[in-house]
Protein backbone atom coordinates (compact mmCIF):
# COMPACT_ATOMS: atom_id res chain seq x y z
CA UNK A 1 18.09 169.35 86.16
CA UNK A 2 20.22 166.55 84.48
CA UNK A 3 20.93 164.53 81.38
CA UNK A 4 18.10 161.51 81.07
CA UNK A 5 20.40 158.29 81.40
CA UNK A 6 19.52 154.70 81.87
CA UNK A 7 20.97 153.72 84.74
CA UNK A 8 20.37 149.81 84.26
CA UNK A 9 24.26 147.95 84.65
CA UNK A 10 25.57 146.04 81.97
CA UNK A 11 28.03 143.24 81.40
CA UNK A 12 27.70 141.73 85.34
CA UNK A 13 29.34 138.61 83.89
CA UNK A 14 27.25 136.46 86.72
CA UNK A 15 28.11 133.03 84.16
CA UNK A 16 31.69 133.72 84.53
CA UNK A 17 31.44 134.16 88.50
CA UNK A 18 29.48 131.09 88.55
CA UNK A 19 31.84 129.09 86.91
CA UNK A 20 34.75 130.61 88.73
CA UNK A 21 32.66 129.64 92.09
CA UNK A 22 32.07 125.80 90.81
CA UNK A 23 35.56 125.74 90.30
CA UNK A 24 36.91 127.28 93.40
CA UNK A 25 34.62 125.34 95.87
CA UNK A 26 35.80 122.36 94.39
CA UNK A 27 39.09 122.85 94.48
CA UNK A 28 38.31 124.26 98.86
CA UNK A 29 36.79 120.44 99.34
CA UNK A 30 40.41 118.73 98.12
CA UNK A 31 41.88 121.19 100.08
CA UNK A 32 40.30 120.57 103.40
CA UNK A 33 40.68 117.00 103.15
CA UNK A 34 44.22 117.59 101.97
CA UNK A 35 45.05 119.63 104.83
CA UNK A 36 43.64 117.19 107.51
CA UNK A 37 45.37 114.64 105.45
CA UNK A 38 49.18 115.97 104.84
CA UNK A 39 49.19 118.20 108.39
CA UNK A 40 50.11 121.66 105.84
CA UNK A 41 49.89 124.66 107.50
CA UNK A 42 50.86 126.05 103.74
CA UNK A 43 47.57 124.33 102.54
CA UNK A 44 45.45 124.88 105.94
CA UNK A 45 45.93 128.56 105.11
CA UNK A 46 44.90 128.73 101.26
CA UNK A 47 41.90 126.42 102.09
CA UNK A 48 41.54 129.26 104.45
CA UNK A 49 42.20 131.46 101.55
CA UNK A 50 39.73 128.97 99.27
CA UNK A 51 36.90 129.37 101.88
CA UNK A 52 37.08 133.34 101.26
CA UNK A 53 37.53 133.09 98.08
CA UNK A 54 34.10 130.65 97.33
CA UNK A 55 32.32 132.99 99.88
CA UNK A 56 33.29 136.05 98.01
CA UNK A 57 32.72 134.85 94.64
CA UNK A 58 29.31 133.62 95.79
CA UNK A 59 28.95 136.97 96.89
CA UNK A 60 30.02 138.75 93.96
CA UNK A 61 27.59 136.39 92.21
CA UNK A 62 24.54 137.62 94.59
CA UNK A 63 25.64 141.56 94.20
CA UNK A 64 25.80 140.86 90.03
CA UNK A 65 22.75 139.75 89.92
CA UNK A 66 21.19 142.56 92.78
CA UNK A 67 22.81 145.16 90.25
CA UNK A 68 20.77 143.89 87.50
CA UNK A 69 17.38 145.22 89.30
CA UNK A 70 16.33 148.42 88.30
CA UNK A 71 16.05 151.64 89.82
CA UNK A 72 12.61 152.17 92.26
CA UNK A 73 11.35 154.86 94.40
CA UNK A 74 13.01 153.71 96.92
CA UNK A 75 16.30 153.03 95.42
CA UNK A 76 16.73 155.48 92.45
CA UNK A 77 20.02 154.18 91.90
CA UNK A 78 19.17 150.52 91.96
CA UNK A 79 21.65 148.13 93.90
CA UNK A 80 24.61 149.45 91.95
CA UNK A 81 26.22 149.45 95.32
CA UNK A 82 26.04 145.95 96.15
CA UNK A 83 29.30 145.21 94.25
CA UNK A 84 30.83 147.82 96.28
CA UNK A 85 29.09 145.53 100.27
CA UNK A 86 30.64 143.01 98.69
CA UNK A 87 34.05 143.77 97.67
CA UNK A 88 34.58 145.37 101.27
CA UNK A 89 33.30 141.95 102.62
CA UNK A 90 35.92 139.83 101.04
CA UNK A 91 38.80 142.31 101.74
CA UNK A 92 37.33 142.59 105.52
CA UNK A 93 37.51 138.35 105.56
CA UNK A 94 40.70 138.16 103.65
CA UNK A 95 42.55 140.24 106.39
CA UNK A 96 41.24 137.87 109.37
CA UNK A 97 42.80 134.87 107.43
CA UNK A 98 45.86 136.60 106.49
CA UNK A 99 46.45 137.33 110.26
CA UNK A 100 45.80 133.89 111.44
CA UNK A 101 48.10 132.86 108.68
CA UNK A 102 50.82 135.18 110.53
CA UNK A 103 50.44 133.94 113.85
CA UNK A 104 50.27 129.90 112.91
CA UNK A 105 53.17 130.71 111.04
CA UNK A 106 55.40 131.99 113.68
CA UNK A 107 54.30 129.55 115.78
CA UNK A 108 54.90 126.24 113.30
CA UNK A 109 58.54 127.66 112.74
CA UNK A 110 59.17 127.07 116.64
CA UNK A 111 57.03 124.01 116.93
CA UNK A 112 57.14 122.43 112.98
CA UNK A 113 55.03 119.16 112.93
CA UNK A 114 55.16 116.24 110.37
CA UNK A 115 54.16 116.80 106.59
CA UNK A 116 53.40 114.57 104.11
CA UNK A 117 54.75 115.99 100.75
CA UNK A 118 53.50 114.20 97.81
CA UNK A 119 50.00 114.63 99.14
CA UNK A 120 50.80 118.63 99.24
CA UNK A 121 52.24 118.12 96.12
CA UNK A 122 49.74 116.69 94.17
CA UNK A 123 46.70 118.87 96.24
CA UNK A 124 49.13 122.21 95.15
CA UNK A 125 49.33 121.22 91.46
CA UNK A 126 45.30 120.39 91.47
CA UNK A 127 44.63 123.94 93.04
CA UNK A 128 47.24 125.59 90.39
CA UNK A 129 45.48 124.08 87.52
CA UNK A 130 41.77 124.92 88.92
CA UNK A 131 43.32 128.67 89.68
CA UNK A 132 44.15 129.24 86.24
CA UNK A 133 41.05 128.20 84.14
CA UNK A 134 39.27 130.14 86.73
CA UNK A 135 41.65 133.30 85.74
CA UNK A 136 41.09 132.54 81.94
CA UNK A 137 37.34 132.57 82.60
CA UNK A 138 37.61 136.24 84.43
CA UNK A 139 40.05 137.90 82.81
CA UNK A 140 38.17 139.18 79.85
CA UNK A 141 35.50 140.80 82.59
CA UNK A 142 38.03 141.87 85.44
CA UNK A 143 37.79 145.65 84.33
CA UNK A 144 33.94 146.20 84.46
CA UNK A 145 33.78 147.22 87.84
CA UNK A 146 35.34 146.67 91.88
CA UNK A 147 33.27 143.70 92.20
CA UNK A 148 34.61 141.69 89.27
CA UNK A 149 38.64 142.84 89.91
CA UNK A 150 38.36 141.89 93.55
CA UNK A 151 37.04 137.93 92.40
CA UNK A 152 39.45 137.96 89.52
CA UNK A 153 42.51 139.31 91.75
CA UNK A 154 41.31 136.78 95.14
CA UNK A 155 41.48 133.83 91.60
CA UNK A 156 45.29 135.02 91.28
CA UNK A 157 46.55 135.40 94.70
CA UNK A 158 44.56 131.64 95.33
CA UNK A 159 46.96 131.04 91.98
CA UNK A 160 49.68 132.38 94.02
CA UNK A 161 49.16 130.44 96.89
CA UNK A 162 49.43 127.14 95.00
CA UNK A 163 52.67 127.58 93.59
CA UNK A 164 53.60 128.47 97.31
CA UNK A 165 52.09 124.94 98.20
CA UNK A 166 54.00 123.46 95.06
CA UNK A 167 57.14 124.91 96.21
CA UNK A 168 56.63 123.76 99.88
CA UNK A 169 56.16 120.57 99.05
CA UNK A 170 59.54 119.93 96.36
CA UNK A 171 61.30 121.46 99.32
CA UNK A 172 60.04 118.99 102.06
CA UNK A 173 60.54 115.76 99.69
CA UNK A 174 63.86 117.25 98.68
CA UNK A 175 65.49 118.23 101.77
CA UNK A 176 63.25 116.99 104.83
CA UNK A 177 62.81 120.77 105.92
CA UNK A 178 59.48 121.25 107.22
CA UNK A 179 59.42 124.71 108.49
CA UNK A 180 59.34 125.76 104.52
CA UNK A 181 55.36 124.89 104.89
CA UNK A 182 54.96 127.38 107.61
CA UNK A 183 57.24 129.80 105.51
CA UNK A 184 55.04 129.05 102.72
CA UNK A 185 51.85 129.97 104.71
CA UNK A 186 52.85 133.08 105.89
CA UNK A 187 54.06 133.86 102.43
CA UNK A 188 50.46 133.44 100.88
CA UNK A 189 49.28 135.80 103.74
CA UNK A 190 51.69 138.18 102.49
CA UNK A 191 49.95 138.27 99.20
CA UNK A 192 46.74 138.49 100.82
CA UNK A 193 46.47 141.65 103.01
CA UNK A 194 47.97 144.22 101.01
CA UNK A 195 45.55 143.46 98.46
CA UNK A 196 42.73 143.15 100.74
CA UNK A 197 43.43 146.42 102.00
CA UNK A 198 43.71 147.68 98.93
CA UNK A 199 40.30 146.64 97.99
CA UNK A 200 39.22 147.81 101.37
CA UNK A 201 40.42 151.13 101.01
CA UNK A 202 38.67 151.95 97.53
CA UNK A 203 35.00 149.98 98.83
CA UNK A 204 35.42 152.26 101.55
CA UNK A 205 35.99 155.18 99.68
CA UNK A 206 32.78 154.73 97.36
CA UNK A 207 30.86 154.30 100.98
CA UNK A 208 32.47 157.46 102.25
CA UNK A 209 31.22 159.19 99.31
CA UNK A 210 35.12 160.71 98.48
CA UNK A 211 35.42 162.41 95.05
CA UNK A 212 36.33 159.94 92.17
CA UNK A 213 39.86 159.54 91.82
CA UNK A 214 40.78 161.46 88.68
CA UNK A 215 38.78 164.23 89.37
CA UNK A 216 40.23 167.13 90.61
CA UNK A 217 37.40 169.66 92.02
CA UNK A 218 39.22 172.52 91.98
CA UNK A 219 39.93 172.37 88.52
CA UNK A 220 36.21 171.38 87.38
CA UNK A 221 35.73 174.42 89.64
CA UNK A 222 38.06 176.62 87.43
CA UNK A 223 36.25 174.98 84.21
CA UNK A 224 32.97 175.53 85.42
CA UNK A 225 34.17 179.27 86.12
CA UNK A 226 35.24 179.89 82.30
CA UNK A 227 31.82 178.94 81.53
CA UNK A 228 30.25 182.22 79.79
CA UNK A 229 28.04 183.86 81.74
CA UNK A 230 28.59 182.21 85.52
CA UNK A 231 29.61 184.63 88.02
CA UNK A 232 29.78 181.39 90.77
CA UNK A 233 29.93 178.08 92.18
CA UNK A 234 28.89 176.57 95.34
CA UNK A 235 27.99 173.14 96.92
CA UNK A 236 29.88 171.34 94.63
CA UNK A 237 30.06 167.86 95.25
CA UNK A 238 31.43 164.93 93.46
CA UNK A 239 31.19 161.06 94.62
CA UNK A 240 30.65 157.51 93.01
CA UNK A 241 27.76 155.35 93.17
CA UNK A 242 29.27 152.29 91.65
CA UNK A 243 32.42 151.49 89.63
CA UNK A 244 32.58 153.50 86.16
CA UNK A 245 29.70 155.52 87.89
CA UNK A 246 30.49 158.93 88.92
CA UNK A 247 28.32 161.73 89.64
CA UNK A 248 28.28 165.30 90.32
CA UNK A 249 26.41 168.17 92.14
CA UNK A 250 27.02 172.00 91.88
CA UNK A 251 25.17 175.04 92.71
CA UNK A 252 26.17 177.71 89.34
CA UNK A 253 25.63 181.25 89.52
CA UNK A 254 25.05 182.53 87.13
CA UNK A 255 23.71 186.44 85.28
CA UNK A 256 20.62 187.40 85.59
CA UNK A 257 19.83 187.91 81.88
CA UNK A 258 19.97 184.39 81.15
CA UNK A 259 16.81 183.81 82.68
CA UNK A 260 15.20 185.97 80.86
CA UNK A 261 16.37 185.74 77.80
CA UNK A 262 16.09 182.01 77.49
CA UNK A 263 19.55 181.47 77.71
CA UNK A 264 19.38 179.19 80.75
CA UNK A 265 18.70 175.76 78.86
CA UNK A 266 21.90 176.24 76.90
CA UNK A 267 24.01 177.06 79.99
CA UNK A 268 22.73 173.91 81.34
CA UNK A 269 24.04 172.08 78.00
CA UNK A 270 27.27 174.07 77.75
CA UNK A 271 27.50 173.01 81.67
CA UNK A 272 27.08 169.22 81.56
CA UNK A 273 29.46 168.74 78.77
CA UNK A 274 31.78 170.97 80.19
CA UNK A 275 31.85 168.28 82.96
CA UNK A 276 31.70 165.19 80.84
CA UNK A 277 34.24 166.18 78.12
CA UNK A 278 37.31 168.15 80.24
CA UNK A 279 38.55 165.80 82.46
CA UNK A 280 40.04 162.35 82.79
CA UNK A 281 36.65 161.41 84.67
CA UNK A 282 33.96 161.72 82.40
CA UNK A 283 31.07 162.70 84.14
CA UNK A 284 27.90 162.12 82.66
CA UNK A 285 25.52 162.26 85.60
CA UNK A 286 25.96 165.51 86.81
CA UNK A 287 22.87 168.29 87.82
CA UNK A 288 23.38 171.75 88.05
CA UNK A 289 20.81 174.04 89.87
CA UNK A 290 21.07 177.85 88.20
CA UNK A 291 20.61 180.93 90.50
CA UNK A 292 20.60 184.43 90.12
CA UNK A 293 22.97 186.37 92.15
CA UNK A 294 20.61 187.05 94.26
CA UNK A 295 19.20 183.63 95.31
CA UNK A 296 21.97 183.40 97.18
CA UNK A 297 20.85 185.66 100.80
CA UNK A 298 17.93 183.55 100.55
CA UNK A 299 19.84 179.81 100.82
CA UNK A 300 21.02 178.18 103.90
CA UNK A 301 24.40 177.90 104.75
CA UNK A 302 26.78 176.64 101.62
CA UNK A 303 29.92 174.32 100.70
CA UNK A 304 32.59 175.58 98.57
């Protein structure tokens, strides 16, 4: 037994990802040919970062629009979860760039070749400028769900990145001092893996099926409890199918009486708002199976 909800996503954004993906594959193109041109490890690495980035939005773009299908048979919860395949994809990429970033790094501070600065410079300010309309066009979404902050956050760390480029490239003109490109590299790799494992940890999370943070289950326990008329809970369970999506499972035992004097349908309300309106995490998806007391000796092994 549950609340009815409709279960179809809203707000996906998939115009703003598109545009943010014209703009960032763009910008990747002048970056490739800048690198090759200028010899940057600084801009090698956030073309690197670019290349990601474009395969992540595009990614994000696929997983907006697989959210949009509706539930079937088959998948009663839709493809709510594709933003989740998705985020952990980029943060899984974005760590194998941020290491090679690392270890060219080290290596170009030993061994620092020729670089051609006003190339870098004008390639850093071009990537700066593209960064930011894409964070203008993203930053009114960037809170609707994992998917949407992981493309607006890889838009500000490729923001990031530039100014690292920018700055690179004012030092080389200025003082001759190449190694500050391979300084500047390993600096935009900095900014990339904490967040991608950031990102990683919270897709993998939602996979793993961990209670929503917020949500204490000991304390919707103790709510639950207080209840009039349960004597107990078992099997509770709480997870998240997508982001702003949390649901929950629990076993309530409760008095006999209340199935016989129709009192069972209004323990079921009193139940599901207890659930949706006592906690930080409002949970609106939640089912509740009642028992009698003695339903239990006949029930396989339980969860607390």
């Amino acid at each position: 037994m549950s609340a009815g909800h409709d279960h179809a996503p809203q707000g996906t954004h998939r115009t703003k990802l598109a545009i943010a993906f014209g703009i960032t594959v763009s910008i990747l193109v002048a970056e490739v040919i800048g690198a090759w041109w200028t010899n940057s490890l600084a801009l090698l690495v956030d073309a690197g970062h670019m290349l990601t980035d474009a395969s992540g939005l595009l990614m994000a773009l696929i997983a907006a629009s697989l959210a949009m299908r509706p539930p079937t048979p088959e998948r009663t919860w839709g493809y709510r979860r594709a933003e989740v395949l998705a985020a952990g994809a980029q943060a899984a990429v974005l760590l194998g760039v941020g290491g090679y970033a690392f270890i060219e790094g080290a290596r170009r501070l030993f061994e620092p070749p020729d670089v051609t600065a006003g190339g870098l410079l004008v390639l850093g300010i071009v990537g700066l400028l593209g960064n930011l309309v894409s964070m203008l066009v993203l930053n009114s979404g960037r809170g609707a769900n994992l998917n949407l902050r992981a493309a607006f956050l890889e838009v500000v760390n490729d923001a990031l990145g530039s100014v690292a480029v920018i700055v690179s490239a004012v030092v080389i003109a200025w003082t001759g001092w190449t190694r500050i490109d391979a300084v500047a590299g390993m600096l935009i790799a900095a900014l990339i893996v904490p967040r991608a494992i950031t990102i990683l940890r919270e897709a993998g999370n939602i996979l793993l099926e961990s209670t929503p943070p917020g949500l204490v289950l000991d304390e919707v326990r103790r709510h639950i409890l207080e209840v009039p008329h349960v004597v107990g809970v078992h099997d509770l369970h709480a997870s998240t199918i997508a982001t702003g999506l949390p649901v929950l499972t629990a076993h309530v035992v409760v008095e006999d009486a209340c199935f016989t004097d129709g009192h069972a349908t209004q323990m079921l309300a009193d139940l599901q708002a207890c659930v949706a309106d006592h906690f930080d995490v409002s949970v609106e998806h939640s089912t509740f199976q009642l028992e009698p007391p003695t339903h239990n000796d006949s029930e396989h092994a339980t969860h607390d």
